[in-house]
N, C-alpha and C. Protein backbone atom coordinates (compact mmCIF):
# COMPACT_ATOMS: atom_id res chain seq x y z
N UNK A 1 132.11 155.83 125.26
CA UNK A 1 130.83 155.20 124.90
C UNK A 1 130.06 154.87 126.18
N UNK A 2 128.72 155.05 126.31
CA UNK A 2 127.61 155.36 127.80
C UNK A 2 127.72 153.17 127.65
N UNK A 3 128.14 153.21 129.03
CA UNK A 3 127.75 151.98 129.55
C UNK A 3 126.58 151.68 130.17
N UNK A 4 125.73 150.37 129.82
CA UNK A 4 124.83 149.95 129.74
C UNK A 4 124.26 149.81 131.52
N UNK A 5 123.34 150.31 132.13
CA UNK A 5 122.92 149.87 133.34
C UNK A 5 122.21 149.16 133.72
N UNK A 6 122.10 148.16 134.89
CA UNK A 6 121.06 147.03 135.21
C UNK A 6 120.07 148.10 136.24
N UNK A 7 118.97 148.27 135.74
CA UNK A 7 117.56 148.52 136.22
C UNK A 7 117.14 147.36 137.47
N UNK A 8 117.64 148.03 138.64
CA UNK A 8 117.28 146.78 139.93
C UNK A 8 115.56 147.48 139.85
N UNK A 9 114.75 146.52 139.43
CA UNK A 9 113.20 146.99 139.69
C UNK A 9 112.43 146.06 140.90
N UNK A 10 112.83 145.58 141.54
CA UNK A 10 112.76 144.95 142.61
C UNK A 10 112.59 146.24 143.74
N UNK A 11 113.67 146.72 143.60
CA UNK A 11 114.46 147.42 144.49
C UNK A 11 113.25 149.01 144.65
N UNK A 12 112.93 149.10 143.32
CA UNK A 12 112.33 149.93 143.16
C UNK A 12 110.60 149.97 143.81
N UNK A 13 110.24 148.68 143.38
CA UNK A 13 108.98 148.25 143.73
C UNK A 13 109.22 148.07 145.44
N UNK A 14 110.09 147.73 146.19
CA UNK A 14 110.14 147.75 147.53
C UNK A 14 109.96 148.98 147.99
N UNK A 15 110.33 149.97 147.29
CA UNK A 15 110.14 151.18 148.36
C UNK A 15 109.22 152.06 148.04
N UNK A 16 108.67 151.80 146.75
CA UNK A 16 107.25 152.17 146.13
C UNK A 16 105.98 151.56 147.49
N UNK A 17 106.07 150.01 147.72
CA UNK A 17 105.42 149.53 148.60
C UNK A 17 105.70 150.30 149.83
N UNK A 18 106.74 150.49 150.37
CA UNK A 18 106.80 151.21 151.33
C UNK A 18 106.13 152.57 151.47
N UNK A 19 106.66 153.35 150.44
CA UNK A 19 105.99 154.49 150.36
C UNK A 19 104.25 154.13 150.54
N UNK A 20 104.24 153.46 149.80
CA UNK A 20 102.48 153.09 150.08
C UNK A 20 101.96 152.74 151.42
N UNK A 21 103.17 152.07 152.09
CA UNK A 21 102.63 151.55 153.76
C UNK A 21 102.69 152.91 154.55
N UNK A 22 103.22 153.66 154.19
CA UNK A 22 103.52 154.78 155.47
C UNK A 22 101.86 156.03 154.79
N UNK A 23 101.55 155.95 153.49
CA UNK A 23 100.56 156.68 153.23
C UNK A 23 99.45 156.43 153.84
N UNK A 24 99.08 154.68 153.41
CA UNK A 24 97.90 154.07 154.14
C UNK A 24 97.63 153.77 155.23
N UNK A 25 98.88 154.07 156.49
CA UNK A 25 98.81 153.86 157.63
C UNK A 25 98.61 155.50 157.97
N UNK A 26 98.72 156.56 157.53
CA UNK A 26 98.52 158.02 157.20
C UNK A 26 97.04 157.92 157.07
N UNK A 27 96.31 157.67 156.18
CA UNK A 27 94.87 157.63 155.96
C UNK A 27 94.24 157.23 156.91
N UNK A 28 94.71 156.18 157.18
CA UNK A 28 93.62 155.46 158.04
C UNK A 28 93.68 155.66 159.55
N UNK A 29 95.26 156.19 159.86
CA UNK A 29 95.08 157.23 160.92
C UNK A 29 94.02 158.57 161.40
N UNK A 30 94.30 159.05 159.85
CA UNK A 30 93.12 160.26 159.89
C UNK A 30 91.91 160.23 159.93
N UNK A 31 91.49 159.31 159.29
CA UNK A 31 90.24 159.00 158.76
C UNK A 31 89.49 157.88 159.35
N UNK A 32 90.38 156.87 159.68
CA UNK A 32 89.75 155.38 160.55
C UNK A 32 89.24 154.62 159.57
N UNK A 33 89.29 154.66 158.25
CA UNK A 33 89.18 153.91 156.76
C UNK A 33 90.38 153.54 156.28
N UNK A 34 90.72 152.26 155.83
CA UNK A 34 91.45 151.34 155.26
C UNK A 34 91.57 151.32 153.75
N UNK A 35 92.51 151.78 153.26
CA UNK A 35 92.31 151.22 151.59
C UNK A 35 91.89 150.52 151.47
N UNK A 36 91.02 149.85 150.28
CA UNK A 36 90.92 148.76 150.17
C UNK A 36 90.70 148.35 148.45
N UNK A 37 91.68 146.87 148.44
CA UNK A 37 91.48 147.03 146.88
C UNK A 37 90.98 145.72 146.87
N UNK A 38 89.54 145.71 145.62
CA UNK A 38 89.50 144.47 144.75
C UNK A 38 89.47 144.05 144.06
N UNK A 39 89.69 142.52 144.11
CA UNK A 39 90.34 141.92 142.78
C UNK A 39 89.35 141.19 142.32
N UNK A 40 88.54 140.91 141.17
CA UNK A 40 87.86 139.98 140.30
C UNK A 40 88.22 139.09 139.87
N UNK A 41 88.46 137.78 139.79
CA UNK A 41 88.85 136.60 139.24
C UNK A 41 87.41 135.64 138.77
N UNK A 42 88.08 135.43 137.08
CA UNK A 42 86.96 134.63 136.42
C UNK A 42 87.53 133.43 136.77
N UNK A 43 86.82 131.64 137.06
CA UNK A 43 87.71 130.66 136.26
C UNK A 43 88.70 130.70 137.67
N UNK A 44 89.40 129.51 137.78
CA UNK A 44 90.75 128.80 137.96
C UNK A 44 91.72 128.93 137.28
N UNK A 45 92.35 129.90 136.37
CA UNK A 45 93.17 129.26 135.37
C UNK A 45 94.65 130.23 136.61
N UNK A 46 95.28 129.15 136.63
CA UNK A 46 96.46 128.63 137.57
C UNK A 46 97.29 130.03 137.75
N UNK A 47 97.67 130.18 136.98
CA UNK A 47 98.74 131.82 136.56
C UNK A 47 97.89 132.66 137.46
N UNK A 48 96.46 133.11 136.74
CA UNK A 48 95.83 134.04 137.62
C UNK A 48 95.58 134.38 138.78
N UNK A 49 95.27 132.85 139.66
CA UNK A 49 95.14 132.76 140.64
C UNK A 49 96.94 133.05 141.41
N UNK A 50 97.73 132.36 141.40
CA UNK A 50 99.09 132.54 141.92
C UNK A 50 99.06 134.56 142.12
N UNK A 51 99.13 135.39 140.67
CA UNK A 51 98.98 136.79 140.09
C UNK A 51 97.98 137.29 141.54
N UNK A 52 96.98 136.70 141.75
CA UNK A 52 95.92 137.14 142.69
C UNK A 52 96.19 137.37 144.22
N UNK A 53 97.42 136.06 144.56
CA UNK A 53 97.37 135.85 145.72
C UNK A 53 99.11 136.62 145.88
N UNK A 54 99.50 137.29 144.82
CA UNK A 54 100.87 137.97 144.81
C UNK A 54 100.28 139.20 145.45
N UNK A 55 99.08 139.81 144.61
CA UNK A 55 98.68 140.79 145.00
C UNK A 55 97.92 141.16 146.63
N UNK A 56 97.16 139.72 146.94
CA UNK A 56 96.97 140.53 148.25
C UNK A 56 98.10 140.33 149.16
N UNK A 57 99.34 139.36 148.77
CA UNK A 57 100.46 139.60 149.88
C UNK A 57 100.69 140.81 149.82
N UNK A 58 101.06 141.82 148.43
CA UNK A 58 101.39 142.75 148.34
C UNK A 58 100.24 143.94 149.10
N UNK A 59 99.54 143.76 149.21
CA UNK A 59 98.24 144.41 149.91
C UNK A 59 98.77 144.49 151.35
N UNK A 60 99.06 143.49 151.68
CA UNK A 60 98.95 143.47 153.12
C UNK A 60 100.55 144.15 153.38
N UNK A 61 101.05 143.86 152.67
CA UNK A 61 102.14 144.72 153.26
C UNK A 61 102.69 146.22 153.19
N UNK A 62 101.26 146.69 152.33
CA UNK A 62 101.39 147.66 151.85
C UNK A 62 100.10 148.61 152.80
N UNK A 63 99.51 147.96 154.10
CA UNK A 63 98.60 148.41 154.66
C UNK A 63 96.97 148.56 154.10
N UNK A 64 96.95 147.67 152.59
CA UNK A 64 95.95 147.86 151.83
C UNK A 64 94.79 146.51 152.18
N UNK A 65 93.48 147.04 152.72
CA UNK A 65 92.73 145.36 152.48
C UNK A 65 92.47 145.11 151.27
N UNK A 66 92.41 143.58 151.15
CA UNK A 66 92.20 142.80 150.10
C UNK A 66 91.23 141.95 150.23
N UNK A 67 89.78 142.56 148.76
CA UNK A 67 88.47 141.72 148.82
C UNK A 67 88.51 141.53 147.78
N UNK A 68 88.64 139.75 147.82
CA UNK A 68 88.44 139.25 146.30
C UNK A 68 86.87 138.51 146.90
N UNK A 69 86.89 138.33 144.90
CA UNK A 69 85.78 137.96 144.84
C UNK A 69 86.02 136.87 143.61
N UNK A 70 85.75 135.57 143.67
CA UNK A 70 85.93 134.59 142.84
C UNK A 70 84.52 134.41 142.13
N UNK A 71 84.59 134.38 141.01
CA UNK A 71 83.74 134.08 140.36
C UNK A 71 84.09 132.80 139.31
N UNK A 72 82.69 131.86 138.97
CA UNK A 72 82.74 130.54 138.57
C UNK A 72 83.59 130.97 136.97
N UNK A 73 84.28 129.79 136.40
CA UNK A 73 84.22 129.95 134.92
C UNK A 73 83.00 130.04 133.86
N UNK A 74 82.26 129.71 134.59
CA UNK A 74 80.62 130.17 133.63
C UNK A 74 79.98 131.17 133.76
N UNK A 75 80.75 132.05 134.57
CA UNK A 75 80.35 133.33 134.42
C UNK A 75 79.98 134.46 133.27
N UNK A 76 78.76 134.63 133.73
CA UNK A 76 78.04 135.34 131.98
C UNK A 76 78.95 136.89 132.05
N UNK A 77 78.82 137.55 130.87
CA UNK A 77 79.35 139.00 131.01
C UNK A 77 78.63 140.03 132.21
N UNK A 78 77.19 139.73 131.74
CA UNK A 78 76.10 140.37 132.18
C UNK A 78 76.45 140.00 134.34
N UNK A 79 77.13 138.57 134.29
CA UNK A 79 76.97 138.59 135.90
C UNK A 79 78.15 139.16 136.34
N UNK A 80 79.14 139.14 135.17
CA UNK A 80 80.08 140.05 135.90
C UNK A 80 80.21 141.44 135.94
N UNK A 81 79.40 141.98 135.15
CA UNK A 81 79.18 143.48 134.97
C UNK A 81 78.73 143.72 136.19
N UNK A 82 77.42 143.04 136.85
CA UNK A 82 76.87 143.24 137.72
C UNK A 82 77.77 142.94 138.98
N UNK A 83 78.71 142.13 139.32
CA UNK A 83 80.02 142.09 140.13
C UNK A 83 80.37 143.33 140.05
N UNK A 84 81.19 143.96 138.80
CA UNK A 84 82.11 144.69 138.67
C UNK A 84 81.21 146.36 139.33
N UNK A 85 79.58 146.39 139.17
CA UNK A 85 79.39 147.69 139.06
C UNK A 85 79.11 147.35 140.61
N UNK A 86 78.41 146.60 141.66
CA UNK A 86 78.56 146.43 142.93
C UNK A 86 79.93 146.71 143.59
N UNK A 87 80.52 146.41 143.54
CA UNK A 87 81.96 146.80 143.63
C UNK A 87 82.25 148.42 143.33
N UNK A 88 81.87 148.94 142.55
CA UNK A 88 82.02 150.63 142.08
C UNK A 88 80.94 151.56 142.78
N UNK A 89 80.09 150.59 143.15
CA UNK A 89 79.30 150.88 144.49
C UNK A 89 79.58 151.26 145.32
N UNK A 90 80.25 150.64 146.12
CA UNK A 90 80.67 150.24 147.52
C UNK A 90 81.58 150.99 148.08
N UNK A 91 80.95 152.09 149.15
CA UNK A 91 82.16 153.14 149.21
C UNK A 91 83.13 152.37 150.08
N UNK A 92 82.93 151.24 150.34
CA UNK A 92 84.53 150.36 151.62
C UNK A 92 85.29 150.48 150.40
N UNK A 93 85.13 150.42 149.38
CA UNK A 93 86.04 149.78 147.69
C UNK A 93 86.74 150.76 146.55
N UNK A 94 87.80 150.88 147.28
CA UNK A 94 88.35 152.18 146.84
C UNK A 94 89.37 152.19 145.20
N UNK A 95 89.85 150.71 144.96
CA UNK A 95 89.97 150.29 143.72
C UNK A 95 90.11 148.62 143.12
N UNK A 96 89.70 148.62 142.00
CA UNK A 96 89.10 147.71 141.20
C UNK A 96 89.95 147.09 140.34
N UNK A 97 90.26 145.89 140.36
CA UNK A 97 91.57 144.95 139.66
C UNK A 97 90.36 143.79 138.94
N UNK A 98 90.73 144.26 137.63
CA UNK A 98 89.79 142.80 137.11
C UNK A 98 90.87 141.58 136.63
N UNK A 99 90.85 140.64 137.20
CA UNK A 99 92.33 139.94 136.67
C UNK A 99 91.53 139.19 135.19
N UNK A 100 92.56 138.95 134.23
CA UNK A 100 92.43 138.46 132.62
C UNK A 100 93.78 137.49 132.67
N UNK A 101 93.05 136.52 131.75
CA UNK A 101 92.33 136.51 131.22
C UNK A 101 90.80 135.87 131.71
N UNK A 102 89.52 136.02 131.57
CA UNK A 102 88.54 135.72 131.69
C UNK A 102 87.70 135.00 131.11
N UNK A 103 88.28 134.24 129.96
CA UNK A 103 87.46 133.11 128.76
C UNK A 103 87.06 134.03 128.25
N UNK A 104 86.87 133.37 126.60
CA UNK A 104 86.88 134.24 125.34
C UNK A 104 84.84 134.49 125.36
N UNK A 105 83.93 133.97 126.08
CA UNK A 105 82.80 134.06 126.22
C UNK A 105 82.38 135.69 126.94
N UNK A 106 83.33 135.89 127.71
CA UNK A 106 83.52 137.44 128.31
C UNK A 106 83.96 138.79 127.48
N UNK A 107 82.88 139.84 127.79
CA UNK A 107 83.31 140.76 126.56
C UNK A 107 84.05 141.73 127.60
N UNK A 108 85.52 141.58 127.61
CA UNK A 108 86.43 142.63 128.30
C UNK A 108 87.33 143.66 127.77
N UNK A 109 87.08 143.41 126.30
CA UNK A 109 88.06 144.67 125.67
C UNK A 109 89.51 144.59 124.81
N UNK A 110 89.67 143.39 124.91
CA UNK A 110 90.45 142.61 123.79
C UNK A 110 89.58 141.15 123.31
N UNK A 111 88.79 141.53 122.37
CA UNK A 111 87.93 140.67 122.02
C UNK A 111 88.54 140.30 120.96
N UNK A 112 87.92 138.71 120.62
CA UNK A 112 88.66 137.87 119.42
C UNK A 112 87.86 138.29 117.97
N UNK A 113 88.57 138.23 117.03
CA UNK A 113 88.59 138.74 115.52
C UNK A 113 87.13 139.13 115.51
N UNK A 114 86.50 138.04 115.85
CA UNK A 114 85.01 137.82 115.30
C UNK A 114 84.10 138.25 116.30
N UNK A 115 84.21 138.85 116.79
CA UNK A 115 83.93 139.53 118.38
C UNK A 115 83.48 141.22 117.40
N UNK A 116 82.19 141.77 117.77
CA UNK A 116 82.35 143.09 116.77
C UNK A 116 82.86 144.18 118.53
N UNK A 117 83.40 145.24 117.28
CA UNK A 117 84.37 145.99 118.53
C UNK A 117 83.87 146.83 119.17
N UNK A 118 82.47 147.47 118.42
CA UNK A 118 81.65 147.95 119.77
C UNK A 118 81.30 147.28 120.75
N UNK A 119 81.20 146.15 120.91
CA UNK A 119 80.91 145.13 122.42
C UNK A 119 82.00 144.97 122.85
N UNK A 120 82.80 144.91 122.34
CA UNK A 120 84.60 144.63 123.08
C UNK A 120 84.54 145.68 124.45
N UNK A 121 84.23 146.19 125.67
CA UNK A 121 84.67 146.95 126.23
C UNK A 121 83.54 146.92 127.52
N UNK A 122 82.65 146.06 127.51
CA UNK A 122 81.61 145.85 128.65
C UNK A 122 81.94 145.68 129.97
N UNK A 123 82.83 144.85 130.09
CA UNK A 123 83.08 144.34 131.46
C UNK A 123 84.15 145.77 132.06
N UNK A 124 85.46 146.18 131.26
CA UNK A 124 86.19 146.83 132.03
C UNK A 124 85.45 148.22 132.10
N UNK A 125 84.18 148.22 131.23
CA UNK A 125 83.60 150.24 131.62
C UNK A 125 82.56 150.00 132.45
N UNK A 126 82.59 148.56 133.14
CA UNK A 126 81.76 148.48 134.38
C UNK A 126 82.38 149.16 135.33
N UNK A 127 83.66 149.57 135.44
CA UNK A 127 84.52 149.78 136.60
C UNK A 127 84.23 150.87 136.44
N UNK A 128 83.78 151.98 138.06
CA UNK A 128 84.00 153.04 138.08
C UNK A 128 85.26 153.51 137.76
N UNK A 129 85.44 154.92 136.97
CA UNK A 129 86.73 155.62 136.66
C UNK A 129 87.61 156.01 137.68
N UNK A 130 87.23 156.00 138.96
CA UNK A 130 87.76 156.74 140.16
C UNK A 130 87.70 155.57 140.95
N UNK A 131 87.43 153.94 140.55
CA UNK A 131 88.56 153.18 140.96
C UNK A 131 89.06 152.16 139.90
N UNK A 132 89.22 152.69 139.31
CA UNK A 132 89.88 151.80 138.02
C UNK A 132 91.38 152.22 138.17
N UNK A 133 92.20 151.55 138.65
CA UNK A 133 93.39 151.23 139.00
C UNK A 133 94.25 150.61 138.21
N UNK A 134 94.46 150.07 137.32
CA UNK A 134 94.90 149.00 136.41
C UNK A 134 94.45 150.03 135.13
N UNK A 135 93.88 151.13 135.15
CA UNK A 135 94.02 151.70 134.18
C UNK A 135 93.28 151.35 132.47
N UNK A 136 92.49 150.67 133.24
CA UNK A 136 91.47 150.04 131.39
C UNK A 136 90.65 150.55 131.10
N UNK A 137 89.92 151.77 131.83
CA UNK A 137 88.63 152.17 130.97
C UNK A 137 88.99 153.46 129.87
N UNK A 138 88.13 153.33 129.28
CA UNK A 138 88.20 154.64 128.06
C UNK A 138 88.57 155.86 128.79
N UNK A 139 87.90 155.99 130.23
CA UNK A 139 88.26 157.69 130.91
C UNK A 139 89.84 157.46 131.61
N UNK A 140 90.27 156.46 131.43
CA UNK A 140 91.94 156.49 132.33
C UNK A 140 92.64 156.37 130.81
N UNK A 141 92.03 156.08 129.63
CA UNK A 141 92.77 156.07 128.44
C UNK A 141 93.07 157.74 128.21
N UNK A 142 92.16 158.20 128.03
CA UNK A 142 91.80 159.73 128.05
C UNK A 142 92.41 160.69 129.17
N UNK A 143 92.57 160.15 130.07
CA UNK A 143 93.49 161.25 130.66
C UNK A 143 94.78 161.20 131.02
N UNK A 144 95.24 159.47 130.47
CA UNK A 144 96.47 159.06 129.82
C UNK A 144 97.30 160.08 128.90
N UNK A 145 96.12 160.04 127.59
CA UNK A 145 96.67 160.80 126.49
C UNK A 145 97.05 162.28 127.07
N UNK A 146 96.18 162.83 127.54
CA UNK A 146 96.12 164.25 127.67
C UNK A 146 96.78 164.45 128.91
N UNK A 147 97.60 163.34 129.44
CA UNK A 147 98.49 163.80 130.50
C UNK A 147 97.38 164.48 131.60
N UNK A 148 96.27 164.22 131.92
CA UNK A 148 95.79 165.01 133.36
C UNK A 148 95.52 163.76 134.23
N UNK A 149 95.27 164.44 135.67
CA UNK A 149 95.67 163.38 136.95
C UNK A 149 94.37 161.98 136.75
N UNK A 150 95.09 161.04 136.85
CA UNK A 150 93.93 159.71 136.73
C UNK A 150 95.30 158.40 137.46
N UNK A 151 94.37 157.39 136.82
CA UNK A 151 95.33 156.10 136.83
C UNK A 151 95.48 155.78 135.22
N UNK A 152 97.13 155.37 135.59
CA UNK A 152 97.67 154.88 134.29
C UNK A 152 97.91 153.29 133.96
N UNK A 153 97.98 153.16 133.28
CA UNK A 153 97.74 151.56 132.88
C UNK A 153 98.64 151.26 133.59
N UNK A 154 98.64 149.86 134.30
CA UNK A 154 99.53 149.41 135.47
C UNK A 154 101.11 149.26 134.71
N UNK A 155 101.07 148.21 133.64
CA UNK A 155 102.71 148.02 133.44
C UNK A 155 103.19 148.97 132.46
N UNK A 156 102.47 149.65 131.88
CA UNK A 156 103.35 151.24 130.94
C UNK A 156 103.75 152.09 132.07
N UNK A 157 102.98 152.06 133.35
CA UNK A 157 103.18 152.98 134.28
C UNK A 157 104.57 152.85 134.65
N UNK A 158 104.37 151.23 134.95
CA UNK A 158 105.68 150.74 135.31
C UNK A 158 106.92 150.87 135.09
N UNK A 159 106.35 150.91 133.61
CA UNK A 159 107.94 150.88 132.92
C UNK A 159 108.64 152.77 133.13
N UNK A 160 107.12 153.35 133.08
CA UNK A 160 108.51 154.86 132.66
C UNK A 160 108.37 155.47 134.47
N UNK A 161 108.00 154.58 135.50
CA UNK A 161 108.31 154.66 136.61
C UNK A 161 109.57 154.41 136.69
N UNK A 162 109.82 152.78 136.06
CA UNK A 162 111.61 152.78 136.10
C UNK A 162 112.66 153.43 135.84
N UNK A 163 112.18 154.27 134.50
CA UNK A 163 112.50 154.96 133.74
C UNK A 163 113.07 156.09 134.19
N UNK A 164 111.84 156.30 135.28
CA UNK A 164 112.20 158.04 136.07
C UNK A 164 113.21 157.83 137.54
N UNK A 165 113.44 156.77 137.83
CA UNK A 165 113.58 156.37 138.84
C UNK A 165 115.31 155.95 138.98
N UNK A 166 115.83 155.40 137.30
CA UNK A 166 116.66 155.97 137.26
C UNK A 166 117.35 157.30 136.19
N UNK A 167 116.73 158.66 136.23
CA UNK A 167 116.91 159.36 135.17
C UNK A 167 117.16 159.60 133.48
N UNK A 168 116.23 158.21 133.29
CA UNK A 168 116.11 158.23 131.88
C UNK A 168 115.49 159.01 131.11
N UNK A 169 115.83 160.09 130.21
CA UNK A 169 114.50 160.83 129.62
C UNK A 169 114.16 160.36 128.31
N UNK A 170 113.31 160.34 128.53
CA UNK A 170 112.74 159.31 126.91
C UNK A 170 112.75 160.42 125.77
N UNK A 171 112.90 161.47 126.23
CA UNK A 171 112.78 162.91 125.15
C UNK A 171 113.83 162.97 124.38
N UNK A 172 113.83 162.50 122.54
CA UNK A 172 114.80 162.46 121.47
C UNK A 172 114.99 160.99 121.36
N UNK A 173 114.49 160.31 122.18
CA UNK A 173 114.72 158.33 121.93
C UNK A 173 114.02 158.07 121.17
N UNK A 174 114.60 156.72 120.36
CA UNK A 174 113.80 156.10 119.99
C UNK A 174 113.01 154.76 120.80
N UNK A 175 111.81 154.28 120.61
CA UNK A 175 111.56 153.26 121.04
C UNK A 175 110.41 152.31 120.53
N UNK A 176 110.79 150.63 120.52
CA UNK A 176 109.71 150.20 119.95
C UNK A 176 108.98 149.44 120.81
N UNK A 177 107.72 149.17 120.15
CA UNK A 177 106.66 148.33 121.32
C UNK A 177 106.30 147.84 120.19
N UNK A 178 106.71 146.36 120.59
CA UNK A 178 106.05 145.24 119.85
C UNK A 178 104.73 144.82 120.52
N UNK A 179 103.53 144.52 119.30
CA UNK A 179 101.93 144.16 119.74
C UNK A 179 101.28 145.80 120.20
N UNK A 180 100.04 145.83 119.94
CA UNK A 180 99.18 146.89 119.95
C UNK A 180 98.14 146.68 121.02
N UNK A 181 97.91 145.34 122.22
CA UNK A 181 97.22 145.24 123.14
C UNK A 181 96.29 146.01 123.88
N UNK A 182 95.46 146.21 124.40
CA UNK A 182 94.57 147.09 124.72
C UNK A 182 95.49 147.70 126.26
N UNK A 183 96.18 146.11 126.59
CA UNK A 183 96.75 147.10 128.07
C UNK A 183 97.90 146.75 128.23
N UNK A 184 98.69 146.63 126.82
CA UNK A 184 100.07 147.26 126.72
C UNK A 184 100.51 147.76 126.15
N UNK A 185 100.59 147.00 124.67
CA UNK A 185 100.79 148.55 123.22
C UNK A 185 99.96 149.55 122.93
N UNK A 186 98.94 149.28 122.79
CA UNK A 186 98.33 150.65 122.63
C UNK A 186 98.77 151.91 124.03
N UNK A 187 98.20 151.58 125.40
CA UNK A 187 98.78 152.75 126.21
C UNK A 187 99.80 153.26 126.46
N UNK A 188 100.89 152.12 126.00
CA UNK A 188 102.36 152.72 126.61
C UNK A 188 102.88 153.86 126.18
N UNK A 189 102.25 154.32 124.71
CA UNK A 189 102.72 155.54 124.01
C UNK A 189 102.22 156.63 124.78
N UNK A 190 100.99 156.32 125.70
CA UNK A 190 99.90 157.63 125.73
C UNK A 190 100.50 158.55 126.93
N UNK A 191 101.03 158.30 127.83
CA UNK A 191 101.92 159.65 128.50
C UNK A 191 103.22 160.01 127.56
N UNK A 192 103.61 158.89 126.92
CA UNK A 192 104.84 159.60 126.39
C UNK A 192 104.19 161.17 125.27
N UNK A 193 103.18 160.35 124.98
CA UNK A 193 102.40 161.85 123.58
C UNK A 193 101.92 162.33 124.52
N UNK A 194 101.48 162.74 125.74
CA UNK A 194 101.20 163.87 126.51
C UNK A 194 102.07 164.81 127.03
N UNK A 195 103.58 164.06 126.72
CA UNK A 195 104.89 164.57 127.08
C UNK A 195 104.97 165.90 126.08
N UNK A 196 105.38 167.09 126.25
CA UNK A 196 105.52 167.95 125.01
C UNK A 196 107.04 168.22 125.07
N UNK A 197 107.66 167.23 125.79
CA UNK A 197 109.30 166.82 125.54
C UNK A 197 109.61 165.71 124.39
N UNK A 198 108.36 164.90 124.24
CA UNK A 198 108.75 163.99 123.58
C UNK A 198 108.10 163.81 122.17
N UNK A 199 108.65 163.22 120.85
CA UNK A 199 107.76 162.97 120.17
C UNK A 199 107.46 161.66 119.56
N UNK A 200 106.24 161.68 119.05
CA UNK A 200 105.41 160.71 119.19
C UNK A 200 104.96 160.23 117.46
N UNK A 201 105.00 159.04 117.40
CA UNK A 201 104.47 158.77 115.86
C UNK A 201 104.06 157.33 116.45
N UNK A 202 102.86 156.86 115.34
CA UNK A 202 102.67 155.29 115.39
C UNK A 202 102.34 155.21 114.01
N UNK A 203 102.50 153.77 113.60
CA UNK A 203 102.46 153.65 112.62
C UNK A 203 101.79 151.70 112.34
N UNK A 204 101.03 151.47 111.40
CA UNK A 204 100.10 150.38 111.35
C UNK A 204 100.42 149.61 110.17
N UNK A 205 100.90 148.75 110.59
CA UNK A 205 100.31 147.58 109.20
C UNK A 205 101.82 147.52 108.03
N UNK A 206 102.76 148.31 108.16
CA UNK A 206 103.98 148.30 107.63
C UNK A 206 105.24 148.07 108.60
N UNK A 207 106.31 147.51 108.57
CA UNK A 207 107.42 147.49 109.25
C UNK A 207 108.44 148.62 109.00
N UNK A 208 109.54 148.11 109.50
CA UNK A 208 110.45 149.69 109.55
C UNK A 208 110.90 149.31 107.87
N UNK A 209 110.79 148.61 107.13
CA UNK A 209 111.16 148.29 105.75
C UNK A 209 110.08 148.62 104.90
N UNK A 210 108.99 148.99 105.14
CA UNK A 210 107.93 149.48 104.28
C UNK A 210 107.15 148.36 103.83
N UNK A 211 107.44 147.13 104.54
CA UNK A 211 106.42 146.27 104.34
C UNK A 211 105.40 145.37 104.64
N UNK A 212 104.11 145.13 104.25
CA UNK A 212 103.10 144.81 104.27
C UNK A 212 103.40 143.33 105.62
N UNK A 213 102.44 143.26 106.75
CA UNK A 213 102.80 141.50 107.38
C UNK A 213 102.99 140.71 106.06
N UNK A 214 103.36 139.50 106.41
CA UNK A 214 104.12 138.63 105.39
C UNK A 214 104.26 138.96 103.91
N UNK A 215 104.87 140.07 103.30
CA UNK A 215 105.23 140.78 101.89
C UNK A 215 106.71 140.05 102.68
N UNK A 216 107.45 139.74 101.31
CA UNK A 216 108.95 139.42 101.40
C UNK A 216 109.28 140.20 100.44
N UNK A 217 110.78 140.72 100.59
CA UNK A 217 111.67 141.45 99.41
C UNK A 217 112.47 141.05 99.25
């Protein structure tokens, strides 16, 4: 019987970073340009900020600059669109981290019930596609599915990075993803269905028992 293995992802992410320090010190050798990534922050809310300041340690050790840009909690959609598309501007600004959550007043793409769903998606399709990094706009969804070269949603990436990293093939598995999130359940399927090793089903609104949310049998 196959014994169970511990996934060191630590271990993994260290030399991922590495790999990244020896590229960006590569670039910017050649070129005399610096990666550079930024991060958007709505609001104070505590988690985010800590999340923010993980990332530019991780920046810096990864040879990457780090330009944040703090923005108030009363920030309208409209002023952060206008953030987000300055930024997609800016050829120093090579990719774009919008950190969330951003208050429910912000239309970013997991909008609440009463939120209609064509506006759900303003703030993250401010981000140019070619630096959308974190993987949220409709064109990194799209070339998710169809498997061609883009960015993939950061933590689905993650996971079948681990995945590959230690020779897992997901081809004939089963697997479940609990919640349908805009930037976790929904993408995590979308390289696996670009896989033509693997197959792919989803299914809505029934459990593996055939029944309805709260139906009892």
């Amino acid at each position: 019987m196959p014994q169970a293995r511990l996934m060191d992802g630590t271990a993994v992410a260290r030399r991922i970073v590495e790999d990244a320090a020896a590229k960006a010190g590569d670039l910017t050798a050649r070129t005399g340009t610096a990666p550079c990534l930024a991060t958007v922050l709505v609001g104070e809310d505590p988690a985010s900020v800590t999340y923010v300041r993980m990332q530019q340690n991780r920046c810096r050790k990864a040879g990457v600059e780090s330009r944040h840009v703090a923005l108030p909690a009363t920030t309208t959609t409209e002023e952060l669109i206008g953030a987000l598309r300055e930024l997609s501007a800016d050829p120093a600004v090579h990719g774009i981290l919008l950190q969330h959550p951003v208050g429910d007043h912000i239309d970013v793409g997991v909008p609440p019930r009463e939120r209609s769903r064509a506006r759900g998606r303003a703030a993250f399709e401010a981000i140019a596609p070619a630096k959308d990094v974190d993987g949220v706009t409709f064109a990194s969804f799209a070339t998710m599915s169809f498997g061609l070269p883009g960015f993939v949603s950061c933590t689905p990436g993650g996971i079948l990075r681990l995945l590959d990293e230690y020779g897992v093939d997901p081809a004939g598995k089963r697997a479940v993803v609990v919640g349908r999130s805009a930037i976790l359940g929904k993408p995590v399927g979308m390289p696996a269905a670009a896989d033509p090793r693997a197959g792919h089903q989803a299914r809505r609104g029934r459990d593996r028992r055939g029944l309805q949310p709260g139906e009892r049998r």
